[in-house]
C-alpha atoms as a PDB file:
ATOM      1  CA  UNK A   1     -23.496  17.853 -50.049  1.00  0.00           C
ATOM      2  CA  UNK A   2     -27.028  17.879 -50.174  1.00  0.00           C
ATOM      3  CA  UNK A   3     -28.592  21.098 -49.855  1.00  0.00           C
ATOM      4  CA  UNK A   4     -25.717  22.036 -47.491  1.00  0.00           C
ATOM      5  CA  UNK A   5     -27.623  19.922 -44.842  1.00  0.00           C
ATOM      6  CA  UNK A   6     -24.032  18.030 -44.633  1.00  0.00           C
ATOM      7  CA  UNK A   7     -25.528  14.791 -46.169  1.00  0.00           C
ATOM      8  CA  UNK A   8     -22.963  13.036 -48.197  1.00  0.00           C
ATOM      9  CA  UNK A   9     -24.282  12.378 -52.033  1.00  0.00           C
ATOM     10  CA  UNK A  10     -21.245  10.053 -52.690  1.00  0.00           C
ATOM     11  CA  UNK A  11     -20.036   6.822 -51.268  1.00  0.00           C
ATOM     12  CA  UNK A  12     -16.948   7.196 -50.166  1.00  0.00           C
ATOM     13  CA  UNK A  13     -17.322  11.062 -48.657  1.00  0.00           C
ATOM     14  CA  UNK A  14     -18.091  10.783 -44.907  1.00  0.00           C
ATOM     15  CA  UNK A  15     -17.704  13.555 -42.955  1.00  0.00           C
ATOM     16  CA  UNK A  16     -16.031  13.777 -39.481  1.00  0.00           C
ATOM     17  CA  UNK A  17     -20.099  12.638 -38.003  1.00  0.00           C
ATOM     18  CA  UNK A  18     -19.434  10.524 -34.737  1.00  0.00           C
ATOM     19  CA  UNK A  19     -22.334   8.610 -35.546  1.00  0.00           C
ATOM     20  CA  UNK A  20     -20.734   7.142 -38.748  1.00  0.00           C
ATOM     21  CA  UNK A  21     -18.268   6.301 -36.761  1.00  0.00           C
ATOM     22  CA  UNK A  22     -19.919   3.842 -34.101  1.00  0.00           C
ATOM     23  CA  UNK A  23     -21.803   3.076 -37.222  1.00  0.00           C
ATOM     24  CA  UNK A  24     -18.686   1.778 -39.150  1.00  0.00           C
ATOM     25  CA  UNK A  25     -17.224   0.611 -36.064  1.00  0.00           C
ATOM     26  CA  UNK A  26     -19.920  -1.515 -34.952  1.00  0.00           C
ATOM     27  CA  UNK A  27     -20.303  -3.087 -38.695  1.00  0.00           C
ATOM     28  CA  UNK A  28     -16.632  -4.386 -38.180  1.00  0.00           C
ATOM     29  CA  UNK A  29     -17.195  -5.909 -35.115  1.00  0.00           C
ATOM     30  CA  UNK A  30     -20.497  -7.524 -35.687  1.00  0.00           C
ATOM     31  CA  UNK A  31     -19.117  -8.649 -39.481  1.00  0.00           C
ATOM     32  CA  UNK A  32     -15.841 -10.063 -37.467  1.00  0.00           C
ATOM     33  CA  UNK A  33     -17.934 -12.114 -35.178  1.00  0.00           C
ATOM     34  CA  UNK A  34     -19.878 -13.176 -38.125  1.00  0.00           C
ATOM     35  CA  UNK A  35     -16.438 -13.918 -40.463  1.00  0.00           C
ATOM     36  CA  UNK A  36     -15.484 -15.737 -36.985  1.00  0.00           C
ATOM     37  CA  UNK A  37     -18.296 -17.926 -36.957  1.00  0.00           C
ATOM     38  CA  UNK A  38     -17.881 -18.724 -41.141  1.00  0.00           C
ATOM     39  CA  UNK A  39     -14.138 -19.555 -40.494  1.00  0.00           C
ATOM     40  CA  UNK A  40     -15.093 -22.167 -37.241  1.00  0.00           C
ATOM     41  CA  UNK A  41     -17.500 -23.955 -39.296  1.00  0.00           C
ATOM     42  CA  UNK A  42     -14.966 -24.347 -41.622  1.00  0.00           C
ATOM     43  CA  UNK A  43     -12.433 -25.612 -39.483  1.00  0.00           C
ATOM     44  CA  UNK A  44     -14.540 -27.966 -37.911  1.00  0.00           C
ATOM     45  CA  UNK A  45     -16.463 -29.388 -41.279  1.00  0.00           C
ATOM     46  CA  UNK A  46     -13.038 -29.075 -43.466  1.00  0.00           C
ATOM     47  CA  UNK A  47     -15.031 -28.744 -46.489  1.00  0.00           C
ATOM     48  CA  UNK A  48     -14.784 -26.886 -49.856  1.00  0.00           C
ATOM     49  CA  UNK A  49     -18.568 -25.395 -49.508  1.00  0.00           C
ATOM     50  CA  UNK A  50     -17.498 -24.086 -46.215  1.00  0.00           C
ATOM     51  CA  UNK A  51     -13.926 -22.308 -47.329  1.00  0.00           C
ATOM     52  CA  UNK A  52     -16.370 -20.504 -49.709  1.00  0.00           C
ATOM     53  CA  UNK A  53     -19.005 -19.141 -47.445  1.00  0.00           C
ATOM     54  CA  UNK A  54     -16.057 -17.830 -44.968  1.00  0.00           C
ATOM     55  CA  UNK A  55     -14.808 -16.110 -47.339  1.00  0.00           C
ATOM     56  CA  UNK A  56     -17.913 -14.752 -48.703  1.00  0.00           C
ATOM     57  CA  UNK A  57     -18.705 -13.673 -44.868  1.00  0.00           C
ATOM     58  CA  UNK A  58     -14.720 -11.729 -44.949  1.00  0.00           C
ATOM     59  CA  UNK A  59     -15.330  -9.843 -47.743  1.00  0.00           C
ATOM     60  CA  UNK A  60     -18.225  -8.391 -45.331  1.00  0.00           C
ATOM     61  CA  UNK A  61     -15.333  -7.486 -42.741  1.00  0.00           C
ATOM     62  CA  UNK A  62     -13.127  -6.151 -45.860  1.00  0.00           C
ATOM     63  CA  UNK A  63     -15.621  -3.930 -46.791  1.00  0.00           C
ATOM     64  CA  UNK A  64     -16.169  -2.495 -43.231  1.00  0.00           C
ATOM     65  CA  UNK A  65     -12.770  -2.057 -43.169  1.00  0.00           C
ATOM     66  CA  UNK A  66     -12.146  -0.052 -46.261  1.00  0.00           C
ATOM     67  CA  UNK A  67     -15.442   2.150 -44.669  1.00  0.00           C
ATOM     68  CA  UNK A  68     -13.066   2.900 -41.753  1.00  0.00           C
ATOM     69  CA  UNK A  69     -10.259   2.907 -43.710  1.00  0.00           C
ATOM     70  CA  UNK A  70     -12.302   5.661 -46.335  1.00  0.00           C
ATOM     71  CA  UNK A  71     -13.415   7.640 -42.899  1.00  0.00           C
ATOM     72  CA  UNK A  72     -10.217   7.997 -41.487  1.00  0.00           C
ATOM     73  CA  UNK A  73      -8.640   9.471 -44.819  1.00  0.00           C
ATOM     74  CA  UNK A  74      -6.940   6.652 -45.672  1.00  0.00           C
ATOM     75  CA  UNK A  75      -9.135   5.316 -48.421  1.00  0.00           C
ATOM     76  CA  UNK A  76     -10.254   8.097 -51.003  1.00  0.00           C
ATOM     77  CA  UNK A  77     -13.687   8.146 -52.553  1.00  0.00           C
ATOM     78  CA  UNK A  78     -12.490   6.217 -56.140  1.00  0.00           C
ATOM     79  CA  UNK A  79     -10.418   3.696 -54.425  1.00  0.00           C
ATOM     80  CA  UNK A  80     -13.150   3.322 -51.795  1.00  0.00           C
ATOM     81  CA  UNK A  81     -16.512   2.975 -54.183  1.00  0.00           C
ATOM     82  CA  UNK A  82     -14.284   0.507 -56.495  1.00  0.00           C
ATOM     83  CA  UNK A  83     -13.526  -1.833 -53.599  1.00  0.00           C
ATOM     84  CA  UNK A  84     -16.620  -1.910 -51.679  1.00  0.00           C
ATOM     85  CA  UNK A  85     -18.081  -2.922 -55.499  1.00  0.00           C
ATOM     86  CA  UNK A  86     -15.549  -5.386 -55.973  1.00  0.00           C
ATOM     87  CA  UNK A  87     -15.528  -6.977 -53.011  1.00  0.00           C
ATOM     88  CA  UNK A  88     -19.276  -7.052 -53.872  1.00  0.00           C
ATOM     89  CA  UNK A  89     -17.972  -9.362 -57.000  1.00  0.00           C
ATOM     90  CA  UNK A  90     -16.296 -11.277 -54.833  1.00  0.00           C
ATOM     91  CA  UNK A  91     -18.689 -12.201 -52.264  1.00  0.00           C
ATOM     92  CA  UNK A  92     -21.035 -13.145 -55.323  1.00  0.00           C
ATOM     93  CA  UNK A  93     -18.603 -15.153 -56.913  1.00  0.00           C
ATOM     94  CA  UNK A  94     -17.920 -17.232 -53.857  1.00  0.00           C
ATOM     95  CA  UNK A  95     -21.719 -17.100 -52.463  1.00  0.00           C
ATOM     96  CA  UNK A  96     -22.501 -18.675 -56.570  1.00  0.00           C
ATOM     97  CA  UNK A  97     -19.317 -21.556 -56.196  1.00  0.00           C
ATOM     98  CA  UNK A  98     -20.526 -22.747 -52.640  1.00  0.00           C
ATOM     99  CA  UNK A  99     -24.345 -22.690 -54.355  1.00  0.00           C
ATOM    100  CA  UNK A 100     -22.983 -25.074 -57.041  1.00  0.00           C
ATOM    101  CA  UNK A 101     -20.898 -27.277 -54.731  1.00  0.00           C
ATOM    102  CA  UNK A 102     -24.126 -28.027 -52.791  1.00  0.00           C
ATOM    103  CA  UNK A 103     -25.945 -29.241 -56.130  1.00  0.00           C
ATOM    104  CA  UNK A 104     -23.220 -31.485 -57.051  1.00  0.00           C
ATOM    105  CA  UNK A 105     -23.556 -35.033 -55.573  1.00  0.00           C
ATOM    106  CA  UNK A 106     -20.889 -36.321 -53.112  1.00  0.00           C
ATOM    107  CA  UNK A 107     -22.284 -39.935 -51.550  1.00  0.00           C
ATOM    108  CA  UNK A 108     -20.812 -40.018 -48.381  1.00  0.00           C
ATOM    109  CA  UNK A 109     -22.683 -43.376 -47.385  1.00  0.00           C
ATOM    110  CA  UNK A 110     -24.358 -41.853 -44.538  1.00  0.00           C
ATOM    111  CA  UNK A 111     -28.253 -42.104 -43.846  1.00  0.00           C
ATOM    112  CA  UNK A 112     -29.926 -38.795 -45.102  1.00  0.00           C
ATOM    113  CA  UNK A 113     -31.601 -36.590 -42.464  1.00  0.00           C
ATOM    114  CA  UNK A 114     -34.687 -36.720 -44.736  1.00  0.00           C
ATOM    115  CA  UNK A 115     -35.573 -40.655 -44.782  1.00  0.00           C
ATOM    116  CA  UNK A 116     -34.082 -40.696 -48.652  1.00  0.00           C
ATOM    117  CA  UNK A 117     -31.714 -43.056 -50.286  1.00  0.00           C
ATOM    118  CA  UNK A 118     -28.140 -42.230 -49.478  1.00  0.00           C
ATOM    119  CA  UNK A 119     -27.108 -43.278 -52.966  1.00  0.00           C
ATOM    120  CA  UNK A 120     -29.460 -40.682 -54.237  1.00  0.00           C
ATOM    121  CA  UNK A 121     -27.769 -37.211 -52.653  1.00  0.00           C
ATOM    122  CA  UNK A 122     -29.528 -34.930 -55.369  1.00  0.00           C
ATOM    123  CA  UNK A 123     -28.808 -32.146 -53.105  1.00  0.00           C
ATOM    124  CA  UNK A 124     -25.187 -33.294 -52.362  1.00  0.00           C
ATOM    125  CA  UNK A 125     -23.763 -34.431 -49.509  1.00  0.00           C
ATOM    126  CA  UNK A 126     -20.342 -33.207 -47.142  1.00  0.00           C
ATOM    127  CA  UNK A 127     -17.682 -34.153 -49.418  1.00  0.00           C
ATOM    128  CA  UNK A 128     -14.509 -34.487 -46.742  1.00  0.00           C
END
C-alpha cells in the first residue's frame, strides 16, 4: 500500500473499496452492451472482419470479469495481472487480423459508396 493511504501499488490487489466495486461492475455491463453490439453486427453482416472485432470487443468483457473475479478473491494477483495482459494479446491479435482483412480486396460487384470502380476495392469490400 502506498504510504498506508490504502492505495493499491499492484494490479490485481483491490481492497474491499465499494467504489471499485460499482467501478468493476459498471465496466462489465457497459463492455457487455458493447460485446452485444460487436456480436449483432456480426450476425447480421456474417463476415470474417466482423467475427474478429466481436471478439476483440469480449476480451473487454473477459477482462472485466477476471477484475470482479480478482475482487471477489477468486482471481489472485499473478493469475489476475497475467490474464488481463493476455487478453491484452488477444484483443491485439484479433484488432491486427480484422485490420488486414479490410486491406485485402474482396469484389463484391456492388457500386462503391465513394463514386470508385467496383473492380478496384483497394480498401476491400464485405466478403460474404
Amino acid at each position: 500500500m502506498l504510504s498506508g493511504l490504502g492505495v493499491p501499488l499492484a494490479a490485481g490487489v483491490h481492497g474491499r473499496d465499494p467504489v471499485t466495486f460499482a467501478l468493476l461492475s459498471l465496466a462489465a455491463v457497459l463492455t457487455a452492451v458493447v460485446a452485444g453490439v460487436g456480436i449483432a453486427a456480426f450476425v447480421r453482416r456474417r463476415s470474417r472482419r466482423y467475427l474478429l472485432v466481436a471478439l476483440a470487443l469480449s476480451t473487454l468483457l473477459a477482462r472485466s470479469a477476471i477484475g470482479l473475479g480478482a475482487y471477489a478473491g477468486a482471481v489472485g494477483p499473478g493469475p489476475h495481472h497475467t490474464l488481463e495482459h493476455a487478453l491484452d494479446v488477444v484483443m491485439a491479435a484479433l484488432v491486427i487480423a480484422a485490420v488486414y482483412l479490410v486491406g485485402t480486396p474482396a469484389d463484391s460487384g456492388a457500386a462503391r459508396a465513394d463514386g470508385g470502380d467496383p473492380g478496384d476495392l483497394r480498401d476491400g469490400g464485405d466478403e460474404r
